[in-house]
Protein backbone atom coordinates (compact mmCIF):
# COMPACT_ATOMS: atom_id res chain seq x y z
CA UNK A 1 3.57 -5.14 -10.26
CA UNK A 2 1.01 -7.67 -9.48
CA UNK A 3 -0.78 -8.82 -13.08
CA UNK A 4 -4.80 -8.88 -12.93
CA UNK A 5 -4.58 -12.34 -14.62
CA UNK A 6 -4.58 -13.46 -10.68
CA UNK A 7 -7.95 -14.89 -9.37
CA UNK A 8 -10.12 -12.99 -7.58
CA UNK A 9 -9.93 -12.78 -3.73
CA UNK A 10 -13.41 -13.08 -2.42
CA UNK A 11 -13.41 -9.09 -1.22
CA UNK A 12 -15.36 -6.78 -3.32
CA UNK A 13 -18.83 -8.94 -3.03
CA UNK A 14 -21.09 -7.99 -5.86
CA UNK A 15 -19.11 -5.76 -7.71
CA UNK A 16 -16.77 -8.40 -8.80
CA UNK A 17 -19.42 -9.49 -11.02
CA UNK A 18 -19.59 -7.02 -13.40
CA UNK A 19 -16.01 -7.43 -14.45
CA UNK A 20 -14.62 -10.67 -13.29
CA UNK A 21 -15.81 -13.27 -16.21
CA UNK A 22 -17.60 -16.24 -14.25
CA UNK A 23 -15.20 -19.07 -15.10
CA UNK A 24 -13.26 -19.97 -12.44
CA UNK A 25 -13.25 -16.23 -11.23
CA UNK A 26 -10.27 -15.21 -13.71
CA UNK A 27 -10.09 -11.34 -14.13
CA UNK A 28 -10.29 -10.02 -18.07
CA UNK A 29 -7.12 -8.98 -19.64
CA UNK A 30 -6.33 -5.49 -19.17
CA UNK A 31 -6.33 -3.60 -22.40
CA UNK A 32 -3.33 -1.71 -23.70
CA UNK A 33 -5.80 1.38 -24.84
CA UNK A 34 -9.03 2.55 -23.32
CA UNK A 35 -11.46 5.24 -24.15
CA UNK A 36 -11.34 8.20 -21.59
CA UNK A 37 -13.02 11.53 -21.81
CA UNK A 38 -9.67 13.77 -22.59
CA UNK A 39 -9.58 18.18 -22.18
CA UNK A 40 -7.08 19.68 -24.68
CA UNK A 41 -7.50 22.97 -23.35
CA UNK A 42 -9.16 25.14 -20.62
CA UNK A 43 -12.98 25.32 -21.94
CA UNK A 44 -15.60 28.25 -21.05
CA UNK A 45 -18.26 26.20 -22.90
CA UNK A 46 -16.55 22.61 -22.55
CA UNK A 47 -16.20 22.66 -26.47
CA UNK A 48 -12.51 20.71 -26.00
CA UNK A 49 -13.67 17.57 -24.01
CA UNK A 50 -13.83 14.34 -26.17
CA UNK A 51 -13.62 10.57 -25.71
CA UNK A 52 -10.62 9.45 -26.97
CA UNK A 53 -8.24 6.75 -27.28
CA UNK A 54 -5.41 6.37 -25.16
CA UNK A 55 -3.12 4.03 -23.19
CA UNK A 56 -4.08 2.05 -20.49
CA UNK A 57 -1.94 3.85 -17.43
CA UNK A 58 0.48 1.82 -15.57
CA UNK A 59 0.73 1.85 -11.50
CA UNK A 60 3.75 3.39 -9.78
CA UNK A 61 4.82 1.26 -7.15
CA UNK A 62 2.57 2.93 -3.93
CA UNK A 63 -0.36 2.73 -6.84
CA UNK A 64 -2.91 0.61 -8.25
CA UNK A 65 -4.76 0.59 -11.07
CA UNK A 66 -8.70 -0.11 -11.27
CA UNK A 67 -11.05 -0.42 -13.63
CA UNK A 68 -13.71 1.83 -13.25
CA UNK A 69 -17.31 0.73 -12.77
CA UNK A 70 -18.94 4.19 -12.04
CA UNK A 71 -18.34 7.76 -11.77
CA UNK A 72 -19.96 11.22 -11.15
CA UNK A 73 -20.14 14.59 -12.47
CA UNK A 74 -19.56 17.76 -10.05
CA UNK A 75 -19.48 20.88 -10.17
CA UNK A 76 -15.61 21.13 -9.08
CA UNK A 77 -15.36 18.85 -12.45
CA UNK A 78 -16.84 21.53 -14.69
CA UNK A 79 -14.92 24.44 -13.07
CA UNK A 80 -11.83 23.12 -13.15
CA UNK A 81 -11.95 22.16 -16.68
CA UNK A 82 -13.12 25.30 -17.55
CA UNK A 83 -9.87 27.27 -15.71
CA UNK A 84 -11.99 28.72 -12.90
CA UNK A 85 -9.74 26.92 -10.21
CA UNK A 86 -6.04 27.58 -11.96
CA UNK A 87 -4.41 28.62 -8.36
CA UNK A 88 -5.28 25.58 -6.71
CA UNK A 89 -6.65 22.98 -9.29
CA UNK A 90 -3.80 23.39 -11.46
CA UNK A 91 -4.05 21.04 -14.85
CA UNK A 92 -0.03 20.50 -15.29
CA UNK A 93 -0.45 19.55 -18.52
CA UNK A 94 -2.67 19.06 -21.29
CA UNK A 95 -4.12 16.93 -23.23
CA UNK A 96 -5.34 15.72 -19.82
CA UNK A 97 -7.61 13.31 -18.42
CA UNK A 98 -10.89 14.48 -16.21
CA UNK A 99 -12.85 13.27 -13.31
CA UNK A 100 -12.72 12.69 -9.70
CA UNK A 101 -15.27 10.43 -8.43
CA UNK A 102 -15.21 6.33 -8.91
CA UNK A 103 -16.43 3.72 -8.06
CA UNK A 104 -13.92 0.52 -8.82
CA UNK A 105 -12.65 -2.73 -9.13
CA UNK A 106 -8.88 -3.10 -8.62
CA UNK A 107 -6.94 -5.23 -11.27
CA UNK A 108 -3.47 -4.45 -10.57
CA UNK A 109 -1.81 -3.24 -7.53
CA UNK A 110 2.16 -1.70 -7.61
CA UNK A 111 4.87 -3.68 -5.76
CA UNK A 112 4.75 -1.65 -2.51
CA UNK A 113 0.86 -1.62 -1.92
CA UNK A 114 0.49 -4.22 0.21
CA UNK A 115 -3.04 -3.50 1.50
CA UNK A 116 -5.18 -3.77 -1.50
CA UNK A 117 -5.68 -6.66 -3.22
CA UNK A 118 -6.83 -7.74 -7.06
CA UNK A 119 -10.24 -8.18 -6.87
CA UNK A 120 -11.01 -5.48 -4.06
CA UNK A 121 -14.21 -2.83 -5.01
CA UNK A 122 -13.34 0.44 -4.00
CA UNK A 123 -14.04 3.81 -4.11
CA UNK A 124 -12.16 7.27 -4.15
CA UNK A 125 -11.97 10.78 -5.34
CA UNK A 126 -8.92 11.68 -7.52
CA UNK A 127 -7.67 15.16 -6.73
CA UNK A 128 -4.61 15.15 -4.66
CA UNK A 129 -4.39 18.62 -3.64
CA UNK A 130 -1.18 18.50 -1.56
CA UNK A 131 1.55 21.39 -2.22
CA UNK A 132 3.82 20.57 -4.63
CA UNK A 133 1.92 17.87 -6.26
CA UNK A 134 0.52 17.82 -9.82
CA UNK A 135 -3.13 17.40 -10.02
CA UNK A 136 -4.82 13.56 -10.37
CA UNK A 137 -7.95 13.28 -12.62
CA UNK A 138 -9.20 10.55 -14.81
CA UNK A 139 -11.95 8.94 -13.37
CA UNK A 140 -13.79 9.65 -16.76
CA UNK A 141 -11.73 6.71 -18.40
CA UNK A 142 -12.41 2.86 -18.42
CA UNK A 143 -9.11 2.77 -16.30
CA UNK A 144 -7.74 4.69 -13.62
CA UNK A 145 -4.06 4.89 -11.77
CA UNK A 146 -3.88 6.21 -8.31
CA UNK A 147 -2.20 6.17 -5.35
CA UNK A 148 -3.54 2.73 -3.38
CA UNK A 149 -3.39 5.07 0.29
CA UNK A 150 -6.52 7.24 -1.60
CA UNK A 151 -8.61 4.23 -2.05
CA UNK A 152 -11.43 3.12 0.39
CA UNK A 153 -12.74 -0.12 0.58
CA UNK A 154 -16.32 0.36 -0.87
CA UNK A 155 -20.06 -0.18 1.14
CA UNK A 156 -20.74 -3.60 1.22
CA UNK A 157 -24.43 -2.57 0.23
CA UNK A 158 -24.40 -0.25 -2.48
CA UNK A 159 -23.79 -0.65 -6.23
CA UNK A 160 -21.66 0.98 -8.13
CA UNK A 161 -23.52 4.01 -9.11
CA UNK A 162 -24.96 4.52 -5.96
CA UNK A 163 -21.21 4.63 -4.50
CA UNK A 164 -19.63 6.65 -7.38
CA UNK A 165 -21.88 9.57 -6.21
CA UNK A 166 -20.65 9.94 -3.14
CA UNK A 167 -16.73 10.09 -2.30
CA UNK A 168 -16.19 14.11 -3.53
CA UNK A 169 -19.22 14.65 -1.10
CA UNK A 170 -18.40 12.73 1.62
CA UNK A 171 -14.39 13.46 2.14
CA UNK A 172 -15.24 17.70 1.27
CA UNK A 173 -18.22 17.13 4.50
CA UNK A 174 -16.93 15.23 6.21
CA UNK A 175 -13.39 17.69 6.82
CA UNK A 176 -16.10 20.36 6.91
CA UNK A 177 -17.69 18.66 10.53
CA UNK A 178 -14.32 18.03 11.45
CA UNK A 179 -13.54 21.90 11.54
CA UNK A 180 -16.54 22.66 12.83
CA UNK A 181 -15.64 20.53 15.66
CA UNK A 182 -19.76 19.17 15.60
CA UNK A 183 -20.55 17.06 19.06
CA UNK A 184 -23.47 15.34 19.67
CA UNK A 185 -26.39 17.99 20.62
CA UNK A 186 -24.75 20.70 19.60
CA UNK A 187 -26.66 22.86 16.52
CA UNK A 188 -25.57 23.47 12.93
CA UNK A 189 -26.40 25.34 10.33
CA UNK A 190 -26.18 23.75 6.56
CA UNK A 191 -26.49 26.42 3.95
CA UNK A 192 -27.67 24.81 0.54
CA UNK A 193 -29.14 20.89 2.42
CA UNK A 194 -30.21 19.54 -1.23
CA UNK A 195 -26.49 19.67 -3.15
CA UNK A 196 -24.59 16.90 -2.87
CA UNK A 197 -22.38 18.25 0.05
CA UNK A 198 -25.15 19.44 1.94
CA UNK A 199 -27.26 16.12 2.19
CA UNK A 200 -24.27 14.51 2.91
CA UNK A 201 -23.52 17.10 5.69
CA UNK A 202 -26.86 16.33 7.44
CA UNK A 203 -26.33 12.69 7.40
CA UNK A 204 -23.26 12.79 8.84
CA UNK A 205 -24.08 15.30 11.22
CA UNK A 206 -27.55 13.31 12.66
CA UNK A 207 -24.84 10.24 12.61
CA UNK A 208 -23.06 12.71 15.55
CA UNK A 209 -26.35 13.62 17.47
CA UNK A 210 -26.17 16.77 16.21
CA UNK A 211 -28.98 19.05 15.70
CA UNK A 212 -29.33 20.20 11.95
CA UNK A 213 -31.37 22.91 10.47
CA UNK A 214 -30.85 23.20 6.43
CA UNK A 215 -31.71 25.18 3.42
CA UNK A 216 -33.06 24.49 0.39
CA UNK A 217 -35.64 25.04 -1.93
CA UNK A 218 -39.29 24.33 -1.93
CA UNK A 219 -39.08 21.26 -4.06
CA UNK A 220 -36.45 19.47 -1.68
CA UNK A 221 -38.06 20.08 1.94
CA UNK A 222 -39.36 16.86 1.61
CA UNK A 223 -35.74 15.29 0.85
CA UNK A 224 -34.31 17.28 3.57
CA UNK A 225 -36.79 16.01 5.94
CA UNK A 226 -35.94 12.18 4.78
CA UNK A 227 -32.83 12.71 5.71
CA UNK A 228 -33.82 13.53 9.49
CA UNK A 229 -33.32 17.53 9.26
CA UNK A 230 -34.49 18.84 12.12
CA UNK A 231 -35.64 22.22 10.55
CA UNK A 232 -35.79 22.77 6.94
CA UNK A 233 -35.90 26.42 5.61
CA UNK A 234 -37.18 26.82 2.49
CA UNK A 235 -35.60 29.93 0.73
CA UNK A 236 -37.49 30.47 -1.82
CA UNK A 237 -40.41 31.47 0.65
CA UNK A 238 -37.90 33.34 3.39
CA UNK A 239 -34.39 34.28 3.70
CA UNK A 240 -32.34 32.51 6.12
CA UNK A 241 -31.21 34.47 8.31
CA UNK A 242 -34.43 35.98 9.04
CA UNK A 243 -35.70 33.13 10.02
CA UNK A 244 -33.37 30.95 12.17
CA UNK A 245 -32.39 31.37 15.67
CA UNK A 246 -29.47 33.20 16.19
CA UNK A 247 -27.77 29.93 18.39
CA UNK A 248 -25.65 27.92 16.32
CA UNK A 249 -22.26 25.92 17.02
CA UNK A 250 -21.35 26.09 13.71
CA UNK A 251 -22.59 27.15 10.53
CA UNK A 252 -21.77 24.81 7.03
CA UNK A 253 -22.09 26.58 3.57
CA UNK A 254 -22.21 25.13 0.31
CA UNK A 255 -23.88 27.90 -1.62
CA UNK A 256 -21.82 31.00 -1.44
CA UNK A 257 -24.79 33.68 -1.86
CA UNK A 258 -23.89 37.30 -1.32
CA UNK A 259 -23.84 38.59 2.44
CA UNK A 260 -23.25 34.54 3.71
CA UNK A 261 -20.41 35.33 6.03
CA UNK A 262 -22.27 39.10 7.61
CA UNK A 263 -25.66 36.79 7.91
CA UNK A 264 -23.54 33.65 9.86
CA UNK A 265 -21.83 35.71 11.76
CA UNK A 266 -25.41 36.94 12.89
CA UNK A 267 -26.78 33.28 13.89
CA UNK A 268 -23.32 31.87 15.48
CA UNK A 269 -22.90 31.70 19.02
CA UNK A 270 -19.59 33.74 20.60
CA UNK A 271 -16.33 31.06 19.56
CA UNK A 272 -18.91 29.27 16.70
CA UNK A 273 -17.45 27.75 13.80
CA UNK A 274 -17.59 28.79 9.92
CA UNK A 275 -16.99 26.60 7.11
CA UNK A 276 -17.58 27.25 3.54
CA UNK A 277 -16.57 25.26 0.37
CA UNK A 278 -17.97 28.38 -2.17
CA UNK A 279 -17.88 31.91 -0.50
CA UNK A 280 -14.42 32.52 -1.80
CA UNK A 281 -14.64 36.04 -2.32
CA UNK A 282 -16.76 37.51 0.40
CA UNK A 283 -14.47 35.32 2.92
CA UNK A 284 -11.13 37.51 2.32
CA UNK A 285 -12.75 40.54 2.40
CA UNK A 286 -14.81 39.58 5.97
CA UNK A 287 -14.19 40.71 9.52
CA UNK A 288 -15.33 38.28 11.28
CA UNK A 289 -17.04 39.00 15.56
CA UNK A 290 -17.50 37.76 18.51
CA UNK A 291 -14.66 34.79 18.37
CA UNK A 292 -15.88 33.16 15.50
CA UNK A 293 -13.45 30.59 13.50
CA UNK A 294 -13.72 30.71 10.06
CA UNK A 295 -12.43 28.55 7.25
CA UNK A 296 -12.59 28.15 3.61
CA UNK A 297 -12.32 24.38 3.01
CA UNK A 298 -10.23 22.38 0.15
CA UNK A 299 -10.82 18.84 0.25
CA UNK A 300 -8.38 16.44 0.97
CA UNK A 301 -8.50 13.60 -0.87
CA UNK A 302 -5.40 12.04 0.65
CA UNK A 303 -7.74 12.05 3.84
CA UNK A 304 -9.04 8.33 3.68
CA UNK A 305 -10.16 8.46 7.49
CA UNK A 306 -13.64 10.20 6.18
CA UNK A 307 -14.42 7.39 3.70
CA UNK A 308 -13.96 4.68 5.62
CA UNK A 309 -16.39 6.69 8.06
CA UNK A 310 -18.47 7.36 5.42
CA UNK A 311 -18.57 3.65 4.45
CA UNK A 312 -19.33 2.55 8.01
CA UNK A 313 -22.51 4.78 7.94
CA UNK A 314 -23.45 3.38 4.51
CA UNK A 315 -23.38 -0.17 5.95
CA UNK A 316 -25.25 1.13 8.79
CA UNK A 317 -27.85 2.53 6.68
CA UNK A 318 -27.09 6.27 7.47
CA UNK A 319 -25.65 7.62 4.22
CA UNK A 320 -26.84 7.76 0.72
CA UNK A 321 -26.98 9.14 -2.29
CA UNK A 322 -29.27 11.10 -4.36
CA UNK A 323 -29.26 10.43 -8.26
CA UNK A 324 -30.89 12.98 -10.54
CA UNK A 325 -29.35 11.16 -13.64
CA UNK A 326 -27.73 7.91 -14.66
CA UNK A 327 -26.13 8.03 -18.40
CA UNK A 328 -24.49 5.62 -19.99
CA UNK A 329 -20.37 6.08 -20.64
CA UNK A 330 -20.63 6.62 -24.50
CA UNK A 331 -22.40 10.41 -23.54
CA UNK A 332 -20.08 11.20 -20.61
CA UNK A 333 -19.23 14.25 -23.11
CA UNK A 334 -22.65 15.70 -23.21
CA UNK A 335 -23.62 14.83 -19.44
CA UNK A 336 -20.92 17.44 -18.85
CA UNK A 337 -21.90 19.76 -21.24
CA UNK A 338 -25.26 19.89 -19.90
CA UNK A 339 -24.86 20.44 -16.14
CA UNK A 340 -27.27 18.87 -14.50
CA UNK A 341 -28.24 17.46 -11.20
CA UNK A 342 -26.96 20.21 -8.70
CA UNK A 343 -29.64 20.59 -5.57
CA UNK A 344 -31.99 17.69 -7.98
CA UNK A 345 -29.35 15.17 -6.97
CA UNK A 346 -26.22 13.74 -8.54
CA UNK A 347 -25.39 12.93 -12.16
CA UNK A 348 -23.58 9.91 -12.23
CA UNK A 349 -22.35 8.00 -14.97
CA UNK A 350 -22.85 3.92 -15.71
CA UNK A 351 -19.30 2.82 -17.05
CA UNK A 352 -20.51 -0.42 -18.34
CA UNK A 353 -23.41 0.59 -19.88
């Protein structure tokens, strides 16, 4: 494996900065222990997360290993830690580490990865969903091991936490316009605008020439409408599907609220396009009309086409975040005890703070 006591490379820009000690650009000595936020069980009330002590990870040889600058708490976080995703988030083992979302540095790269280098920032989401493979976590840990193919090179122009709250959103949207096959002035429907998905959903989408109308409550029309929504629906004055026009390519839902798939089916054209990431149960019991193509979506993180679209409209000034929280790594624990953020925005977490 390449050693992080190489000099930096010049890629990575700012980020560099907050890890790489000035003098002369050397990297700091990787640690043989770091803290890392570790689950010893499956937790209804996330009573058996802790920081603890445990080794620095080594890279395979397709791996690297980064030091992480920033993450993010989701809500795919929370439910698979407390055992709500066992079929297809499977924890293989436990005690286990957590997390998905990072922003990094990389400080050591395995003897086949030939495309990153020491010194690159980078971002990625950890769950490797493929069959037959265990589950990746541990972005909630000062380092992280992953496969190098999962990393994208992170937006020149954003900072660490504003790029850790983005890679679970942009990768699960981003394969959600992809099967909605989304062209430029066709029309889409995003059910729940204001969560993470959603707002990245609209960006992308407007990035296509796409019309977008979106959903979301009263407090985050406003947001919606930043974001270049075309029509913004505010649900707590009028259901949806009362409301809309009943002319849509394709319809994008991130809420999962009772009668979503009867109610799309409703507003898509003949041959339109459903995609939801939450309507799990209402999906296999649905008949779907008139042609329409319907899809529950699992992310796949292996997929690192969408970031490095994702980072092209970040440079471009097209895609951002929206931060409800920013805690320091020392109450990682309680920031995931408390679930916030949601449709306020994303909780991320500082890891050098």
């Amino acid at each position: 494996a390449n050693s992080s006591n190489a000099r930096a490379t010049g890629r990575g820009r700012d980020w560099k900065a907050t890890y790489y000690k000035k003098e002369g650009g050397a990297v700091s000595e990787v640690p043989s222990m770091m803290k890392a936020l570790v689950i010893e069980d499956y937790s209804m009330n996330l009573s058996k997360i802790a920081l603890k002590t445990v080794e620095v990870p080594k890279p395979k040889d397709d791996e690297v290993l980064v030091k992480v600058l920033a993450t993010a708490i989701n809500p795919i976080d929370r439910a698979v830690m407390k055992g709500f995703l066992k079929d297809s988030y499977t924890i293989p083992e436990f005690p286990s580490l957590t997390g998905f979302d990072m922003a990094a540095v990389v400080v050591e790269t395995g003897a086949r990865e030939k495309r990153l280098k020491i010194g690159d920032a980078v971002w990625a989401a950890l769950p490797t969903m493929k069959r037959g493979e265990p589950l990746i976590m541990g972005a909630f840990a000062e380092y992280a091991v992953l496969p190098g193919s999962k990393c994208g090179m992170a937006p020149s122009n954003l900072s660490p936490v504003e790029a850790a709250a983005l890679p679970v959103a942009v990768l699960t949207s981003g394969q959600a316009l992809e099967l909605c096959r989304l062209e430029k002035g066709q029309r889409l429907l995003v059910l729940g605008g204001s969560s993470s998905t959603g707002s990245a959903a609209i960006q992308i989408a407007k990035a296509k020439g796409a019309h977008v109308t979106a959903t979301c409550s009263t407090r985050s029309a406003e947001y919606l409408r930043s974001l270049k929504a075309d029509v913004v629906v505010d649900y707590k004055r009028s259901r949806w599907a009362d409301v809309v026009q009943d002319d849509f390519d394709a319809v994008y839902d991130c809420v999962g609220e009772k009668g979503v798939c009867a109610n799309a089916n409703k507003v898509l054209k003949k041959g339109g396009r459903f995609v939801s990431i939450a309507a799990f149960q209402e999906f296999w019991g649905h008949r779907w009309e008139r042609e329409v193509a319907a899809h529950i979506l699992t992310m796949d993180s292996t997929n690192r086409a969408s970031l490095d679209a994702a980072k092209d409209l970040a440079e471009a000034g097209r895609l951002k975040a929206r931060i409800a929280e920013e805690h320091p790594f020392g109450k990682i624990a309680e920031a995931v005890r408390e679930e916030g953020g949601s449709s306020s925005g994303k909780v991320v977490v500082n890891m050098m703070s």
